[in-house]
Protein backbone atom coordinates (compact mmCIF):
# COMPACT_ATOMS: atom_id res chain seq x y z
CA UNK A 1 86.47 77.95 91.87
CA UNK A 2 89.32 76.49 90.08
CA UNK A 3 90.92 74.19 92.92
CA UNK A 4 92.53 71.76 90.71
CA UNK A 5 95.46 74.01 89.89
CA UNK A 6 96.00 74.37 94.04
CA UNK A 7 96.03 70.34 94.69
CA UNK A 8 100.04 69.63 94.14
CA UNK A 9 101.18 73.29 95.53
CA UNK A 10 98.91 73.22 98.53
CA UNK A 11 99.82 70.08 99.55
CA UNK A 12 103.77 71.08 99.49
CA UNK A 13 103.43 73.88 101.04
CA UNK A 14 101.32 72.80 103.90
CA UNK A 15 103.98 69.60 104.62
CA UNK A 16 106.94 72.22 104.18
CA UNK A 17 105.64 75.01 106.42
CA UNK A 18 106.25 75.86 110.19
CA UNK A 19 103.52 76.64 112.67
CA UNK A 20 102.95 80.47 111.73
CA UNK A 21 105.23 83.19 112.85
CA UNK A 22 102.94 85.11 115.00
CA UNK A 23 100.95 87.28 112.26
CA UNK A 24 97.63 87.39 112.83
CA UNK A 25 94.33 88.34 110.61
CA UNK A 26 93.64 91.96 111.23
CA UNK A 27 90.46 93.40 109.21
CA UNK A 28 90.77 95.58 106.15
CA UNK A 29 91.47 98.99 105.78
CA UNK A 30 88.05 100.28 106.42
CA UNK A 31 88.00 103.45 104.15
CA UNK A 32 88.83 100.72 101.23
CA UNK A 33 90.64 103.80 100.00
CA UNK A 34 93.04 102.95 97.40
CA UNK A 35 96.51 101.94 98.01
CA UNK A 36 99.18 104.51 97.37
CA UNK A 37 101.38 103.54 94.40
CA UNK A 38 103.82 101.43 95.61
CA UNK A 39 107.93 102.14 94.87
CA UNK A 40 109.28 100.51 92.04
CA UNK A 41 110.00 97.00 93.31
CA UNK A 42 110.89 94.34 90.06
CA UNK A 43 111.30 90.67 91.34
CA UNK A 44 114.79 89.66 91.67
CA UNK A 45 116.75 88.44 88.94
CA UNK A 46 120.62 87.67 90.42
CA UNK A 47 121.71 88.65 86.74
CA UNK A 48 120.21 92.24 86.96
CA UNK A 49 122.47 93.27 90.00
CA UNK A 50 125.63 90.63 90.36
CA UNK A 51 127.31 91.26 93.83
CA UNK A 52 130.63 89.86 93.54
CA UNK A 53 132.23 91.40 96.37
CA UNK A 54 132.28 87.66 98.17
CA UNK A 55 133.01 85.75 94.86
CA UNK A 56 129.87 83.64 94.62
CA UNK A 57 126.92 84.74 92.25
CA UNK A 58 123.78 82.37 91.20
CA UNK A 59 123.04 84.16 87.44
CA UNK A 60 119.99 81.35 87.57
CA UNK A 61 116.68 81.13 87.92
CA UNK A 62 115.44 84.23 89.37
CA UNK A 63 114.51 84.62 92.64
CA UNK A 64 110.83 84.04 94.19
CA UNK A 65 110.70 82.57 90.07
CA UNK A 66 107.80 79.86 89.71
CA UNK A 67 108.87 76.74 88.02
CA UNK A 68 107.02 74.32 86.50
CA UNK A 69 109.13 71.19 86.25
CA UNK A 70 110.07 69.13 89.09
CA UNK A 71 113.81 69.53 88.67
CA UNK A 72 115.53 73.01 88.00
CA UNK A 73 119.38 73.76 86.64
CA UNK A 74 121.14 76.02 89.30
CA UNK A 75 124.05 78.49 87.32
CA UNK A 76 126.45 80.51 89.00
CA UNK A 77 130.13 81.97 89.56
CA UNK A 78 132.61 81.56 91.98
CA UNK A 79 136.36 81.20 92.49
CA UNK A 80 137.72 78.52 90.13
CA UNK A 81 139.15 76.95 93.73
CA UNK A 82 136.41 77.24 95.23
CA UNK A 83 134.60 73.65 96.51
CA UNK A 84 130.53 74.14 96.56
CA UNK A 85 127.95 72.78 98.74
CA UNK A 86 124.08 73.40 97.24
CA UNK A 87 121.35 72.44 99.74
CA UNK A 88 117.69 72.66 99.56
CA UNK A 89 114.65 71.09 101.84
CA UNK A 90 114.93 67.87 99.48
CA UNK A 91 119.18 67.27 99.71
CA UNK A 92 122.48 68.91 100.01
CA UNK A 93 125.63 68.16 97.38
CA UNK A 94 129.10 68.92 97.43
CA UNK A 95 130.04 69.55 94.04
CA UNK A 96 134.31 69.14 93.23
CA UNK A 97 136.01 72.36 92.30
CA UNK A 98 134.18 74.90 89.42
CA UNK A 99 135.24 74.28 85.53
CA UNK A 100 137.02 76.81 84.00
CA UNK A 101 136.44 80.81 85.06
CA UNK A 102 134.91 79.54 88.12
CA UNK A 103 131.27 78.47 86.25
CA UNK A 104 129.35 75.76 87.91
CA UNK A 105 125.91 74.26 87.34
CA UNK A 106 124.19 71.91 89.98
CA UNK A 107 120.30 70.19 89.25
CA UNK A 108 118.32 70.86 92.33
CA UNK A 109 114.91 68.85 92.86
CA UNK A 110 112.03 70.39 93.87
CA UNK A 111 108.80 69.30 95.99
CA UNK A 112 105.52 70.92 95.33
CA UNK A 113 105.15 74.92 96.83
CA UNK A 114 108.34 76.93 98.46
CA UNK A 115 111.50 75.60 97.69
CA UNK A 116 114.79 77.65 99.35
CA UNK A 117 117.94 76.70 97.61
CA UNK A 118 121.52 77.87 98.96
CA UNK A 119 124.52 77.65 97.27
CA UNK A 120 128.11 77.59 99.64
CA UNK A 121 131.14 78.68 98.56
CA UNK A 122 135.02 77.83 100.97
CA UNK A 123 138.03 77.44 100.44
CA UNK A 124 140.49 76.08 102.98
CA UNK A 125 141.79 78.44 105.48
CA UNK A 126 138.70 81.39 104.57
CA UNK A 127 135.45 81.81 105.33
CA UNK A 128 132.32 80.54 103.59
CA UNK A 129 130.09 82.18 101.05
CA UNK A 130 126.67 81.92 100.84
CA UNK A 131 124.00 82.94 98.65
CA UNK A 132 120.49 82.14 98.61
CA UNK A 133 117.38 81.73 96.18
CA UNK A 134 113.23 80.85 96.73
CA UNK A 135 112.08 78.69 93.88
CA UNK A 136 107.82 77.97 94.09
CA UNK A 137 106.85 75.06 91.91
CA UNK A 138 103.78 74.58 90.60
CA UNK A 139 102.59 72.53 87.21
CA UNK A 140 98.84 74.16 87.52
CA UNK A 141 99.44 77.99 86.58
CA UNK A 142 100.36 80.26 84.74
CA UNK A 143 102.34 82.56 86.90
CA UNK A 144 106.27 82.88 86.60
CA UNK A 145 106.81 85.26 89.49
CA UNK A 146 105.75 85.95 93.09
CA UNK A 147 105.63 88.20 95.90
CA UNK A 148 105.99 86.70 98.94
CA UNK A 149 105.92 88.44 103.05
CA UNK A 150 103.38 90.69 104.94
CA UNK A 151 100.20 92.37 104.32
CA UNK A 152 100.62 96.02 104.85
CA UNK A 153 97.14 97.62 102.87
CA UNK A 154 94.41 95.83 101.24
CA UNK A 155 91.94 96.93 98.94
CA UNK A 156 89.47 94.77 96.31
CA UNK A 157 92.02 95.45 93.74
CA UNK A 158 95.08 95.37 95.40
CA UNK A 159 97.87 94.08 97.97
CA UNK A 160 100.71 95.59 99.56
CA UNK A 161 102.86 93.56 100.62
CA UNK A 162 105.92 93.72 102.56
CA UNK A 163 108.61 91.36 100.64
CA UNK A 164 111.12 89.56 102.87
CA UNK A 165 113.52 92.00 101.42
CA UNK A 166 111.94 94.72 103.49
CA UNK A 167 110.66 96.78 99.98
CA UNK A 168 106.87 97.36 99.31
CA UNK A 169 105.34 95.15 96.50
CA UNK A 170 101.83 95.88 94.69
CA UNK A 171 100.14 93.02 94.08
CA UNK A 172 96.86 93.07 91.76
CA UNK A 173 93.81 91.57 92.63
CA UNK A 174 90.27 90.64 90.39
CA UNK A 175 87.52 88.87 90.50
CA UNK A 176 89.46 85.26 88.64
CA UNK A 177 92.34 85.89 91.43
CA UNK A 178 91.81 82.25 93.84
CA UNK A 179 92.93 82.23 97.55
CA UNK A 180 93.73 79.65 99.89
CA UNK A 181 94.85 79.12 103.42
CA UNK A 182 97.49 76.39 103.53
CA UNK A 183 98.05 76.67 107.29
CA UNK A 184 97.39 73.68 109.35
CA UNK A 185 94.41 72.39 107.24
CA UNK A 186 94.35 73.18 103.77
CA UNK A 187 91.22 75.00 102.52
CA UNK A 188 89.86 77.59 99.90
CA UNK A 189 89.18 80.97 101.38
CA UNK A 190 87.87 84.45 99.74
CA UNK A 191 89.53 87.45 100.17
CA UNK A 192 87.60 88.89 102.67
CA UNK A 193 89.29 86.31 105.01
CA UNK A 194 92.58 87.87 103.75
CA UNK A 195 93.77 90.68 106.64
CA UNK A 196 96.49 93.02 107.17
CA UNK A 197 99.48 91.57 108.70
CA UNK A 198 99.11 87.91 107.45
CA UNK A 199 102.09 85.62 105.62
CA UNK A 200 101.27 85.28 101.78
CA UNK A 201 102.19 84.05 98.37
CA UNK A 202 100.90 85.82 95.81
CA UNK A 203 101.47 84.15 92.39
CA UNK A 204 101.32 85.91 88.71
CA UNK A 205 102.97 88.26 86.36
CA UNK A 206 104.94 91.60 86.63
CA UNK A 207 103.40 94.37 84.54
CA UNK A 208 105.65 96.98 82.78
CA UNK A 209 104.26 99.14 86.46
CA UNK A 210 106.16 96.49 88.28
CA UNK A 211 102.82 95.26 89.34
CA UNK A 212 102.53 91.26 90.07
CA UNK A 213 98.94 90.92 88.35
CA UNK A 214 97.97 87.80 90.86
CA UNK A 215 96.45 84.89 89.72
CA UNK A 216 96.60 82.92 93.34
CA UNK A 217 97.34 84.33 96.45
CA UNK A 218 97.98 81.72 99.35
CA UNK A 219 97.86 82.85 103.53
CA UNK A 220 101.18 80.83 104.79
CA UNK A 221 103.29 80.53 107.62
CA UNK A 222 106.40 82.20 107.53
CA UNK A 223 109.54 80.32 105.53
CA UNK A 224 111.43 78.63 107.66
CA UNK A 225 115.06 79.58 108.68
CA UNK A 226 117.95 78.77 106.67
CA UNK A 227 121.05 76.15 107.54
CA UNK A 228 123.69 77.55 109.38
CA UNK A 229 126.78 76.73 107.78
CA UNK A 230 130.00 77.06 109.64
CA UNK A 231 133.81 76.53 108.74
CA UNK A 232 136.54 75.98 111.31
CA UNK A 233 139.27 73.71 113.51
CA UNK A 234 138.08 70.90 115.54
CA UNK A 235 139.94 71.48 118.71
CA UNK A 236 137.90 69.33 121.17
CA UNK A 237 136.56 66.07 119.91
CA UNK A 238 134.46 63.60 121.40
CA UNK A 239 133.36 61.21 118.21
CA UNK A 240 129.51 62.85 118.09
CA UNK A 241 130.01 66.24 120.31
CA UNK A 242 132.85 68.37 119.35
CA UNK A 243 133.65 72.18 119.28
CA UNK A 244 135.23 74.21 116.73
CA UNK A 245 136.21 77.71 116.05
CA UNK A 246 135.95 79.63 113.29
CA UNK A 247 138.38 82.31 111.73
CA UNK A 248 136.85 84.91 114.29
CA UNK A 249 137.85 83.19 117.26
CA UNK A 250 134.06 82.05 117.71
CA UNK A 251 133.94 78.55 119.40
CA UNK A 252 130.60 76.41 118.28
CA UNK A 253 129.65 73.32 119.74
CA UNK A 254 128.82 70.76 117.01
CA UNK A 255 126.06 67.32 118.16
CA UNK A 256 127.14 65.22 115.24
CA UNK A 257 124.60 62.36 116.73
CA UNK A 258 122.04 62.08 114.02
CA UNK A 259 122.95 61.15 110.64
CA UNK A 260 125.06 63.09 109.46
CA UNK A 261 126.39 62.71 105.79
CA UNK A 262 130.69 63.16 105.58
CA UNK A 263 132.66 64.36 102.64
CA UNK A 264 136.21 64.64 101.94
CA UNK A 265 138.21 65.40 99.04
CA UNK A 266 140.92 62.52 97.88
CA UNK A 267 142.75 63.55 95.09
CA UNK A 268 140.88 66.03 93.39
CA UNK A 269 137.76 63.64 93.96
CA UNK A 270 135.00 64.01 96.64
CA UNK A 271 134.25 61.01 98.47
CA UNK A 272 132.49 59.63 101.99
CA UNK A 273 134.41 60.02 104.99
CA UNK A 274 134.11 58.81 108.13
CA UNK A 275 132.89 61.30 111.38
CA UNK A 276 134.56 59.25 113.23
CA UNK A 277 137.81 59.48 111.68
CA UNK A 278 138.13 63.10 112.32
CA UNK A 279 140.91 64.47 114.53
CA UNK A 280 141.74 67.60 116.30
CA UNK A 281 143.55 70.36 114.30
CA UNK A 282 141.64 69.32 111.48
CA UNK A 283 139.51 71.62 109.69
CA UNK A 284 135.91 71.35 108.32
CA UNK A 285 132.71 72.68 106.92
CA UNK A 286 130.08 71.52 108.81
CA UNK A 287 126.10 72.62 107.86
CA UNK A 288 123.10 72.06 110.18
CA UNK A 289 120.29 73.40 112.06
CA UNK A 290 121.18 76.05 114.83
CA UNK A 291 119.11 74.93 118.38
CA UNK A 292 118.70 78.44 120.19
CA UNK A 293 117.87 76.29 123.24
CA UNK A 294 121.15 74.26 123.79
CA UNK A 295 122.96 76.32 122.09
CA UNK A 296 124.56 73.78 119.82
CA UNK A 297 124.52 73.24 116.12
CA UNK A 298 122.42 70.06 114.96
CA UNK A 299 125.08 69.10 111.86
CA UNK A 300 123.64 67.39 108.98
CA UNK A 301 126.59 67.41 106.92
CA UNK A 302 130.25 67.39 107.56
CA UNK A 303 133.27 67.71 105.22
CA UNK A 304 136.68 67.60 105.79
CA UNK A 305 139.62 69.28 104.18
């Protein structure tokens, strides 16, 4: 089997993934009867269908794409007064206002496997805008596409799968298709240790049938949940614990007590800022991780109008 290609994806993917999301291996459809045709499901491309109801659009790359190159160029749209933030697993930039017509390009680097890139729109005063993109990279295949979320019917030439979108994909299978399980340890695997309601990745092409012919299919963990990005006035601070509240009247409590990276914008120019030095009244973007158990959000970034 061909594991060379797998050695710098599998080995991203199993650092970036979470302990699975409660899927487990069921067996295969034991008729082996073939898998009804599945709807017409092409991979996203944000070009195809621009929703500009919010303002923001990424025209580039296209969603669950495969790259090959460590480094990818993200292009979008947005309101020429708009300020951006673009985060991934790897690092998160403010980027000063648009250039003219509200274009804006940002270079995103990418580690080995799943990469999930969001780009954040806000203005003063409004609420923020955010879009989202998967990126896998990988510099051992061929593929340029992939299908990624739940097994729903299995066959020994095919895969339904369940995209994160909610829509049925078919995914072909044959006898040079590779799997592995990148879940806790690493390993090669055949597909009869591939069952209905497990996480995958499968990797290849889309036919003219809108068929990903899969070259690779991976058994993962579930991706792991976005930043939560909130906008609003501080009105109780406390240096690394403060609260603020939104334009809905929600209140969130913000621990600022890990490193946290602060922005501000001086005369047209973004530049470091103190956490510190923020006061009540003031009001600011803050992005982070969202702790269901305390209830509070985990910032990572802060910037301040």
């Amino acid at each position: 089997m061909r594991k060379e290609w797998l050695a710098a994806l599998i080995l991203g993917l199993a650092v970036g993934a979470f302990a699975a999301a409660g899927f487990f291996i069921g067996g295969k459809s034991s008729n082996q009867a073939a898998i009804t045709e599945a709807p017409e499901l092409p991979v996203t491309r944000n070009s195809d269908s621009p929703d500009l109801s919010n303002g923001l659009e990424i025209l580039s790359p296209a969603n669950f794409g495969v790259a090959t190159e460590s480094a990818v160029t993200i292009a979008g749209k947005t309101n020429k007064e708009s300020l951006l933030l673009v985060s991934s697993q790897t690092q998160q930039e403010f980027l000063p206002f648009p250039r003219e017509q509200g274009s804006f390009e940002a270079e995103v680097e990418l580690r080995p496997g799943i990469n999930r890139v969001s780009v954040a729109a806000f203005k003063k005063g409004e609420s923020p805008e955010k879009k989202e993109i998967t990126i896998i990279y990988s510099t051992e295949t061929d593929a340029t596409e992939a299908y990624v979320g739940t097994v729903t019917d299995l066959t020994d030439s095919a895969i339904q799968i369940r995209t994160l979108s909610g829509e049925i994909g078919l995914a072909s299978i044959n006898e040079n298709t590779t799997y592995a399980n990148i879940i806790k340890k690493p390993r090669d695997i055949n597909l009869a240790d591939l069952g209905i309601g497990d996480y995958v990745i499968a990797l290849g092409r889309v036919n003219g049938a809108k068929t990903l012919e899969s070259s690779h299919v991976l058994i993962s963990s579930a991706e792991e949940e976005s930043q939560t990005l909130v906008q609003g006035i501080v009105n109780v601070f406390s240096s690394t614990d403060f609260i603020i509240t939104d334009n809905t009247g929600k209140d969130w409590s913000i621990d600022a007590t890990g490193r946290v990276k602060g922005s501000a914008l001086v005369e047209g120019e973004l530049v470091p800022s103190r956490i510190g030095d923020i006061e009540e009244g003031q009001e600011i973007v803050v992005t982070g991780n969202f702790d269901e158990e305390t209830k509070e959000l985990i910032a990572e970034s802060i910037f301040v109008f």
